[in-house]
PDB file of N, CA and C in Angstrom:
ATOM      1  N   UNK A   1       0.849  -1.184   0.000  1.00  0.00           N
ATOM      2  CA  UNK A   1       0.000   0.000   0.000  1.00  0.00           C
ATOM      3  C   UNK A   1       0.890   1.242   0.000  1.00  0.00           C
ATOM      4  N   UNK A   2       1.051   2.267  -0.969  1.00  0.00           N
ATOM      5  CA  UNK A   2       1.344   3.500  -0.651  1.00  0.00           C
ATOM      6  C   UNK A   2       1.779   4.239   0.281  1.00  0.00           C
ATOM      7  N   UNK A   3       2.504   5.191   0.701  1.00  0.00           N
ATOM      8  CA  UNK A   3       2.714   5.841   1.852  1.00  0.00           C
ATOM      9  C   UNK A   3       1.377   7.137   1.344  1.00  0.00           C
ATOM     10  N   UNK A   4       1.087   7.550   2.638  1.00  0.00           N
ATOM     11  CA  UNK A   4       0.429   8.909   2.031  1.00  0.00           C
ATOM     12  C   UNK A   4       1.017   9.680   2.421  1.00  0.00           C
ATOM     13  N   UNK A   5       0.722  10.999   1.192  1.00  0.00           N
ATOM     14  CA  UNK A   5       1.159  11.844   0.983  1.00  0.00           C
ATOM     15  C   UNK A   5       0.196  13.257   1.963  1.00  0.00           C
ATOM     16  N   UNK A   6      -0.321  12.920   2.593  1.00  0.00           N
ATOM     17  CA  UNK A   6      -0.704  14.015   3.479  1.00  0.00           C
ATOM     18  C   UNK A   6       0.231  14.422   4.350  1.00  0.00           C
ATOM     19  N   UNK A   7      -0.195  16.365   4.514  1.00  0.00           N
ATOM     20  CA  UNK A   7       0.839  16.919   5.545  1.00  0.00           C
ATOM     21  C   UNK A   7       0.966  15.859   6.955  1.00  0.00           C
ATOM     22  N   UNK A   8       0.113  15.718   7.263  1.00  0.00           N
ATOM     23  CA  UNK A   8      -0.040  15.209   8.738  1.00  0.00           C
ATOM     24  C   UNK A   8       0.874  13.903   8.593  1.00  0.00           C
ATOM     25  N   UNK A   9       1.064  13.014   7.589  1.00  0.00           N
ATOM     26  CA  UNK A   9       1.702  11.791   7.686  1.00  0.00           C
ATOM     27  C   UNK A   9       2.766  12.029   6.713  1.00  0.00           C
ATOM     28  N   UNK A  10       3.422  13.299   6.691  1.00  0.00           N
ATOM     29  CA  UNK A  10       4.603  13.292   6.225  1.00  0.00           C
ATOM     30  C   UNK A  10       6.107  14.651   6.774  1.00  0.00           C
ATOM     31  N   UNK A  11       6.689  14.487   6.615  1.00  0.00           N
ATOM     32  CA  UNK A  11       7.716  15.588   6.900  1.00  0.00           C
ATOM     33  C   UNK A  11       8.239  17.053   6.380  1.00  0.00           C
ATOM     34  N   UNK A  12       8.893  17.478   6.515  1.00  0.00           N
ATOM     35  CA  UNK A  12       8.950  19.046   4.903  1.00  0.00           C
ATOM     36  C   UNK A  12       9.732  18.125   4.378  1.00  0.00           C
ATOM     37  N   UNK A  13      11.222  17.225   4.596  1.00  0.00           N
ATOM     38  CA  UNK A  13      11.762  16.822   3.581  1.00  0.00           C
ATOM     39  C   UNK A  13      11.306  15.526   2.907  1.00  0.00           C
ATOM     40  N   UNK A  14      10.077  14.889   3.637  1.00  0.00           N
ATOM     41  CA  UNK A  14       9.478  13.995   2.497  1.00  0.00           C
ATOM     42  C   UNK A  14       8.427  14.593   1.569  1.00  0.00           C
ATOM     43  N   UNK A  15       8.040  15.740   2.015  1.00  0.00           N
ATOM     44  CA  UNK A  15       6.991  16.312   0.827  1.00  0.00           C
ATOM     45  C   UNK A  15       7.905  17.063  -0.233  1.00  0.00           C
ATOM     46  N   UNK A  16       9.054  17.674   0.253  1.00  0.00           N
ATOM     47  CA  UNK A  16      10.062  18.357  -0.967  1.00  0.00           C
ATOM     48  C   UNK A  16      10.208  16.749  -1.707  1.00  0.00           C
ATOM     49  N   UNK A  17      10.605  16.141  -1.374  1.00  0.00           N
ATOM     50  CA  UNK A  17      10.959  14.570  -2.077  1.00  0.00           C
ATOM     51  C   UNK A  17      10.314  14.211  -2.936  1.00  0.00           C
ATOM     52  N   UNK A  18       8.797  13.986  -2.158  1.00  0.00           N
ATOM     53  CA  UNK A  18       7.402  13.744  -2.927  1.00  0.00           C
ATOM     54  C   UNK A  18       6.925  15.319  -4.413  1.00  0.00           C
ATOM     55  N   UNK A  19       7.335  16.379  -4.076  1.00  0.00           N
ATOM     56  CA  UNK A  19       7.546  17.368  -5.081  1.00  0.00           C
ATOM     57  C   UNK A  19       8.202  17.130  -6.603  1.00  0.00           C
ATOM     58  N   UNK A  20       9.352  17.080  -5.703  1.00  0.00           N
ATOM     59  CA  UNK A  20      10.882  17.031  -6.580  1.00  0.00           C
ATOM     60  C   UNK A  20      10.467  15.288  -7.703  1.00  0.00           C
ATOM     61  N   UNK A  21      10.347  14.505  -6.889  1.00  0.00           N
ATOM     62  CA  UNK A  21       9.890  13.048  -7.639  1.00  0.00           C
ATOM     63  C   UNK A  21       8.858  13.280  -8.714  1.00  0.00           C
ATOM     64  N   UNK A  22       7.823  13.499  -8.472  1.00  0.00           N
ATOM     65  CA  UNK A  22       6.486  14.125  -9.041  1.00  0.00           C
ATOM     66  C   UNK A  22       6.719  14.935 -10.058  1.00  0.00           C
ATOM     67  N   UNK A  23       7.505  15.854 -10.449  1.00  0.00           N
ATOM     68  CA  UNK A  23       7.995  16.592 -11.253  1.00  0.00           C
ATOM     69  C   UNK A  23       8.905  16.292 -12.149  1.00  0.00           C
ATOM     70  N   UNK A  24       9.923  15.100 -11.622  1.00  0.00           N
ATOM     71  CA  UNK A  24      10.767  14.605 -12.224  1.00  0.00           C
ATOM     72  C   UNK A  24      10.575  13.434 -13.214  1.00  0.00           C
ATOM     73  N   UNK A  25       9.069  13.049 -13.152  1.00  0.00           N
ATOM     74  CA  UNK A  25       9.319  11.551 -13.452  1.00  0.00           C
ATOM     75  C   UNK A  25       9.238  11.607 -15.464  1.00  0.00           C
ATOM     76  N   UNK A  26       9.299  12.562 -16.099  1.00  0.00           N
ATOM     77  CA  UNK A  26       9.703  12.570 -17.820  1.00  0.00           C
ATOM     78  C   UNK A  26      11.055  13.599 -18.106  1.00  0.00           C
ATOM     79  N   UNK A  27      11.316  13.623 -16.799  1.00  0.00           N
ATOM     80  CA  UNK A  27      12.827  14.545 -17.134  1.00  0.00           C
ATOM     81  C   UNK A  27      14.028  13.678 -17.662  1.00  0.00           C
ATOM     82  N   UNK A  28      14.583  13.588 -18.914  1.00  0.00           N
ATOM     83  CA  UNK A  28      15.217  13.094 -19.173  1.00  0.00           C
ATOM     84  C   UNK A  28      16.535  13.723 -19.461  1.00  0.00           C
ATOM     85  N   UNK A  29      16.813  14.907 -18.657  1.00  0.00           N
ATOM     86  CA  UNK A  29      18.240  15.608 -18.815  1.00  0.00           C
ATOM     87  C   UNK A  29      19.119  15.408 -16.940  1.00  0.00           C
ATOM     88  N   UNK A  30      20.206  14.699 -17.279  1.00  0.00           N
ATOM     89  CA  UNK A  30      20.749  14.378 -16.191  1.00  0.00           C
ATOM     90  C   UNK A  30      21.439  15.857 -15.738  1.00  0.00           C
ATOM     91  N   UNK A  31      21.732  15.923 -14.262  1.00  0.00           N
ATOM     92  CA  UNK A  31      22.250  17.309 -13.588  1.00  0.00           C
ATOM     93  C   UNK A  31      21.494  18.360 -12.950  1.00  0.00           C
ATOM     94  N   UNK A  32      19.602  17.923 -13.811  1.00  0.00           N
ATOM     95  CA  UNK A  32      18.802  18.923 -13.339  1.00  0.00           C
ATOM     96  C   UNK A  32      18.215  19.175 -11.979  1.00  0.00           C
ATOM     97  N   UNK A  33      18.665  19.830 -11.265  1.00  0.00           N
ATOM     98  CA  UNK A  33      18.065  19.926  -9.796  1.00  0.00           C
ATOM     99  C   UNK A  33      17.498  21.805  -9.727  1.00  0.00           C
ATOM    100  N   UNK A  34      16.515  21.499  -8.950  1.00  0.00           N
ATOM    101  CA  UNK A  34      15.960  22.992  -8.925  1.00  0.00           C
ATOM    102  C   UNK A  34      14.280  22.914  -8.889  1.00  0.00           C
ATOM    103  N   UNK A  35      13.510  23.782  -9.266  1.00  0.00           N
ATOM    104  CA  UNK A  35      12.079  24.343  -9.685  1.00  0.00           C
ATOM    105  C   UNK A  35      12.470  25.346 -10.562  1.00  0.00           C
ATOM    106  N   UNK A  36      11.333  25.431 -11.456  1.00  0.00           N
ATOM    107  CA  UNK A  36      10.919  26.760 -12.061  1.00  0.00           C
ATOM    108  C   UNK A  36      10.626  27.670 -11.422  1.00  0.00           C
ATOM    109  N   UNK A  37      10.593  28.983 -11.179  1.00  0.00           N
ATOM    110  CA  UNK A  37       9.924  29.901 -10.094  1.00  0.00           C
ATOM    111  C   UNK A  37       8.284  29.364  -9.906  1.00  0.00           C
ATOM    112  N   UNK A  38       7.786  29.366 -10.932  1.00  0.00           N
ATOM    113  CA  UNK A  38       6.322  29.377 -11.094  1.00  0.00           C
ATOM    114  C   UNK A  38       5.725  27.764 -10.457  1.00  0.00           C
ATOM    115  N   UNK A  39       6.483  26.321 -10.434  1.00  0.00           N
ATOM    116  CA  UNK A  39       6.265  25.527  -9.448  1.00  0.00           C
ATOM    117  C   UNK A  39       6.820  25.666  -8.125  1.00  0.00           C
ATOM    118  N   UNK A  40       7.682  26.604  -7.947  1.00  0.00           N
ATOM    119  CA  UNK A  40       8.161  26.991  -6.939  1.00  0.00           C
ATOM    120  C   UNK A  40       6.862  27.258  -5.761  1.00  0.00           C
ATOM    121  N   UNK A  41       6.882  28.321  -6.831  1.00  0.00           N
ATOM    122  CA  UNK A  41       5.509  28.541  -6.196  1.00  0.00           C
ATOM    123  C   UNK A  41       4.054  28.182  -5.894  1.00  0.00           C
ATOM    124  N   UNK A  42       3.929  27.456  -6.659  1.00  0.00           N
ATOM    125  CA  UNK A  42       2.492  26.366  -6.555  1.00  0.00           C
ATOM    126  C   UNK A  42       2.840  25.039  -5.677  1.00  0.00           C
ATOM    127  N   UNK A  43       3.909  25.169  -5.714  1.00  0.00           N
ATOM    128  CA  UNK A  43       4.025  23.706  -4.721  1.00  0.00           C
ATOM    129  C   UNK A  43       4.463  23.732  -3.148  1.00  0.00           C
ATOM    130  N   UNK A  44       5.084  25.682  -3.147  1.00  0.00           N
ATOM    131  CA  UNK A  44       5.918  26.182  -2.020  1.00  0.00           C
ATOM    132  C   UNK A  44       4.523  25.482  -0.446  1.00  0.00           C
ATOM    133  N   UNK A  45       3.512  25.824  -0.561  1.00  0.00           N
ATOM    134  CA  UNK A  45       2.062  25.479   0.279  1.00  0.00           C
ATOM    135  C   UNK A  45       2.485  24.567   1.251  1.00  0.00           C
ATOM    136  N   UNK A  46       2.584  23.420  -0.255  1.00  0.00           N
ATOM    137  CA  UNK A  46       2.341  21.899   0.760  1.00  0.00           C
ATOM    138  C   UNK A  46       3.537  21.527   1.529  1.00  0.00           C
ATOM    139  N   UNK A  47       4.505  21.454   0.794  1.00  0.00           N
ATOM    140  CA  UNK A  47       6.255  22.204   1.137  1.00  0.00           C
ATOM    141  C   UNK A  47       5.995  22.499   2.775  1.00  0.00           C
ATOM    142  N   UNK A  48       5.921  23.568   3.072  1.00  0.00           N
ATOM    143  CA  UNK A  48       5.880  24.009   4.057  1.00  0.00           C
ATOM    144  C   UNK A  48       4.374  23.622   5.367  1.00  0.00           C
ATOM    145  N   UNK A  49       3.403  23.059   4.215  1.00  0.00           N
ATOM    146  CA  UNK A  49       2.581  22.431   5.429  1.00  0.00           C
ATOM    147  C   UNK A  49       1.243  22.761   5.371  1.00  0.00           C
ATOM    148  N   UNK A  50       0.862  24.044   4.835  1.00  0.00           N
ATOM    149  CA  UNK A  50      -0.201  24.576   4.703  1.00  0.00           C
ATOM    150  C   UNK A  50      -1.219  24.536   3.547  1.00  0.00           C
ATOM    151  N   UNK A  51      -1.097  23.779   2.718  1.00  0.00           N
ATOM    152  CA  UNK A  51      -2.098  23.073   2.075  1.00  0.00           C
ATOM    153  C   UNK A  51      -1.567  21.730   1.502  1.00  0.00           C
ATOM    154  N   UNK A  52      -2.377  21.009   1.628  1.00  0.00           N
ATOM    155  CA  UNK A  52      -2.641  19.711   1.034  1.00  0.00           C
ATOM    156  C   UNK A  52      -2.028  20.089  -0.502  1.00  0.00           C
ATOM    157  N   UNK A  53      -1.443  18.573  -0.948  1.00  0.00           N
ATOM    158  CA  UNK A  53      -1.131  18.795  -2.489  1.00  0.00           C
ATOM    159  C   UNK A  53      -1.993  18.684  -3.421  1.00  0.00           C
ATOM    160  N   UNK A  54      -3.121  17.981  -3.006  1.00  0.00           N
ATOM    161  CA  UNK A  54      -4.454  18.318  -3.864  1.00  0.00           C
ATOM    162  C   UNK A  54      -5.361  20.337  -4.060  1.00  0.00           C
ATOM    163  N   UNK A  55      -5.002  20.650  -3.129  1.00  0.00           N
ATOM    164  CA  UNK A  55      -5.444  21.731  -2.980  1.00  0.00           C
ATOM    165  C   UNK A  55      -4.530  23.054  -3.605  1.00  0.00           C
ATOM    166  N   UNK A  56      -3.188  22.225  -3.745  1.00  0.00           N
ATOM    167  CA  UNK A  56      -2.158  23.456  -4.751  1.00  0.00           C
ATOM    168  C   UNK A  56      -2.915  22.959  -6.025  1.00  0.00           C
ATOM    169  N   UNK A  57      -2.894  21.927  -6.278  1.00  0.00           N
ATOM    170  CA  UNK A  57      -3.293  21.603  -8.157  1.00  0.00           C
ATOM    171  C   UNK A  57      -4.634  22.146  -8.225  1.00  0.00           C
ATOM    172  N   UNK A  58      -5.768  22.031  -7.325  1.00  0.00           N
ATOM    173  CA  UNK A  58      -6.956  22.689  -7.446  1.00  0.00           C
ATOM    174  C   UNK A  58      -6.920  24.271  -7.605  1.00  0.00           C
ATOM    175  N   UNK A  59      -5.905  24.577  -6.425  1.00  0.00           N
ATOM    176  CA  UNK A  59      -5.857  26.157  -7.044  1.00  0.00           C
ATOM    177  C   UNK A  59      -5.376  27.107  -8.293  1.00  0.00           C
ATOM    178  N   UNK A  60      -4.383  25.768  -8.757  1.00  0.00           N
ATOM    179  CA  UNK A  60      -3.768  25.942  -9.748  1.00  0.00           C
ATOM    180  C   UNK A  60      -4.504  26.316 -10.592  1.00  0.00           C
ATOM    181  N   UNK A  61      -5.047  25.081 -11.401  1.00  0.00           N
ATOM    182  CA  UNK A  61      -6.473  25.015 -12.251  1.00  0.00           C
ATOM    183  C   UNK A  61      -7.264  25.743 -11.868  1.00  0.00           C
ATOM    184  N   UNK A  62      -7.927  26.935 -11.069  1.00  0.00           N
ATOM    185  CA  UNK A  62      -8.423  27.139 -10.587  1.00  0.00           C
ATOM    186  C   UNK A  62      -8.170  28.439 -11.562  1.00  0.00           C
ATOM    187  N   UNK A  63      -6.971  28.853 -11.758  1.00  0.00           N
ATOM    188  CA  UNK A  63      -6.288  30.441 -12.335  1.00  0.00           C
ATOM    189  C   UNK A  63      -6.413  30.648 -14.106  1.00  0.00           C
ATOM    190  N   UNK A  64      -6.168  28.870 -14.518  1.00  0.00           N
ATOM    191  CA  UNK A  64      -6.348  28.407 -15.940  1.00  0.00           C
ATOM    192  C   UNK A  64      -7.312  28.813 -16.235  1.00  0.00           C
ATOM    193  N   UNK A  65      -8.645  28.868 -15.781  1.00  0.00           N
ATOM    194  CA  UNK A  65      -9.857  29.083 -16.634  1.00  0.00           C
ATOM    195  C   UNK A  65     -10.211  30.685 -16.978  1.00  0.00           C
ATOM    196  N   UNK A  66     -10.706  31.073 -17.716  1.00  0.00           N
ATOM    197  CA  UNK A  66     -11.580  32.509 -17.837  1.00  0.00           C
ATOM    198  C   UNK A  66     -12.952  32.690 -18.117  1.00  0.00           C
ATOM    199  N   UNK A  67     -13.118  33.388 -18.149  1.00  0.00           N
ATOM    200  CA  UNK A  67     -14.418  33.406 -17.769  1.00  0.00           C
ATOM    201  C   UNK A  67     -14.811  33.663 -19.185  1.00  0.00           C
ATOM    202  N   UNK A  68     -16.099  33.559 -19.485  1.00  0.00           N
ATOM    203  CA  UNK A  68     -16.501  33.776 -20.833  1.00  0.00           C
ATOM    204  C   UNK A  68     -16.929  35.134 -21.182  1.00  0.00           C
ATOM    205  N   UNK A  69     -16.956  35.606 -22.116  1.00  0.00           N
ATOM    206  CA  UNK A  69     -17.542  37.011 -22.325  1.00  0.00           C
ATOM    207  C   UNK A  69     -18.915  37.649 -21.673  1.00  0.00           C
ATOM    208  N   UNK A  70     -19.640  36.629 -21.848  1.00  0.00           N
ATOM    209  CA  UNK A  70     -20.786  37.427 -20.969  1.00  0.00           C
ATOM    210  C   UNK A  70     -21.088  37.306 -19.278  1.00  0.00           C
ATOM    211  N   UNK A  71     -19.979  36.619 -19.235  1.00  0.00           N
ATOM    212  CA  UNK A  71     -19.656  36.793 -17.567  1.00  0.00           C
ATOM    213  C   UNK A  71     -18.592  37.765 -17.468  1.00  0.00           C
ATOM    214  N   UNK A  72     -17.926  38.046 -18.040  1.00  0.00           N
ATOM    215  CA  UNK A  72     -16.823  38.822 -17.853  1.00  0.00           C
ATOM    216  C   UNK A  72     -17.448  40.697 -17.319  1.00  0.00           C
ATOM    217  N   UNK A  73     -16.876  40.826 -16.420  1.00  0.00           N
ATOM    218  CA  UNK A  73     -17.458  42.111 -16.081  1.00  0.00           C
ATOM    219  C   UNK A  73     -16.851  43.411 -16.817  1.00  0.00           C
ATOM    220  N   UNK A  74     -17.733  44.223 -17.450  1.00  0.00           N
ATOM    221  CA  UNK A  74     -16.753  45.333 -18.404  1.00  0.00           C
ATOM    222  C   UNK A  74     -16.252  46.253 -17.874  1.00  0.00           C
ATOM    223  N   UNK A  75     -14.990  46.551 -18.803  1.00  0.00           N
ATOM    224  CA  UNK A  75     -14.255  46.942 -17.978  1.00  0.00           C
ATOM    225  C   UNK A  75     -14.156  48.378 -18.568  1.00  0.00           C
ATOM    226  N   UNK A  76     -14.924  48.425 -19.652  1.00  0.00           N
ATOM    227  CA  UNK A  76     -15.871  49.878 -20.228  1.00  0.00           C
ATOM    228  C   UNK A  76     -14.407  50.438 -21.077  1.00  0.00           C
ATOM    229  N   UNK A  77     -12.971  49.796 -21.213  1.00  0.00           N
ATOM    230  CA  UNK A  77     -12.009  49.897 -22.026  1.00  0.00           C
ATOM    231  C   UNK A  77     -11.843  49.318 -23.689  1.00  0.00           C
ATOM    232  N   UNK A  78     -11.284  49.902 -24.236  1.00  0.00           N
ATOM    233  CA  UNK A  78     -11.129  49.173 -25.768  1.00  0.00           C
ATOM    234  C   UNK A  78     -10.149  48.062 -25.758  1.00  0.00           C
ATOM    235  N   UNK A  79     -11.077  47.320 -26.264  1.00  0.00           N
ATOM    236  CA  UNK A  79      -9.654  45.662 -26.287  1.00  0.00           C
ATOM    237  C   UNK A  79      -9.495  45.544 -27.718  1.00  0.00           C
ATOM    238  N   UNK A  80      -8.352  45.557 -28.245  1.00  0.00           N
ATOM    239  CA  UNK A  80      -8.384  44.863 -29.678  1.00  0.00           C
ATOM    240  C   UNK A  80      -9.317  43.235 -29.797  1.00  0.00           C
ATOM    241  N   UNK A  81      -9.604  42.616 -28.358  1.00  0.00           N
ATOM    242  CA  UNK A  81      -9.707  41.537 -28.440  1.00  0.00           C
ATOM    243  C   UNK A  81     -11.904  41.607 -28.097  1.00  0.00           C
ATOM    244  N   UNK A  82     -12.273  42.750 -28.170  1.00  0.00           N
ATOM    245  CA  UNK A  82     -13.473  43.091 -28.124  1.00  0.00           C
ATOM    246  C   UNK A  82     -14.057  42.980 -26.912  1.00  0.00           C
ATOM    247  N   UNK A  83     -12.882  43.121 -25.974  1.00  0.00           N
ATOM    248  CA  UNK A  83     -13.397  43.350 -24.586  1.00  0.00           C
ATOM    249  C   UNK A  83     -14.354  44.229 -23.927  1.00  0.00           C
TER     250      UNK A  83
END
C-alpha cells in the first residue's frame, strides 16, 4: 500500500521529495536539480505544510480558466480583443 502523501503523515523533507519526484518523473536531462519559479511557487504550500497537495493543483487550475464574455465584467475599455 502506498505511503500517504498528506501533511499530517509526512515531513517538509518527504513532501520536498514527494515534489521534486512528481515533477521529475519525464525529465530526461541528467544534472537537473531545482524548480521553475512558477512551481516553486504552486508547490511552495504543501512544502511548508499549509495546504494539502491536492489543494495546490486545485488552485492551480483554478487560475487556468476565464471566464466567458458574458460573464466577464466590463471593464468599459477598448480591447483589440473586443473586450
Amino acid at each position: 500500500m502506498p505511503k500517504s502523501k498528506l501533511i499530517k503523515d509526512t515531513t517538509r523533507e518527504e513532501r520536498i521529495a514527494i515534489v521534486q519526484a512528481a515533477l521529475s518523473w519525464g525529465d530526461d536531462c541528467d544534472g537537473v536539480s531545482g524548480f521553475s519559479k512558477g512551481v516553486d511557487d504552486m508547490y511552495q504550500p504543501y512544502i511548508d505544510g499549509e495546504l494539502e497537495l491536492a489543494e495546490c493543483n486545485m488552485r492551480s487550475a483554478a487560475h487556468s480558466y476565464v471566464l466567458s464574455d458574458r460573464n466577464r465584467p466590463s471593464t468599459g475599455g477598448t480591447c483589440i480583443m473586443g473586450c
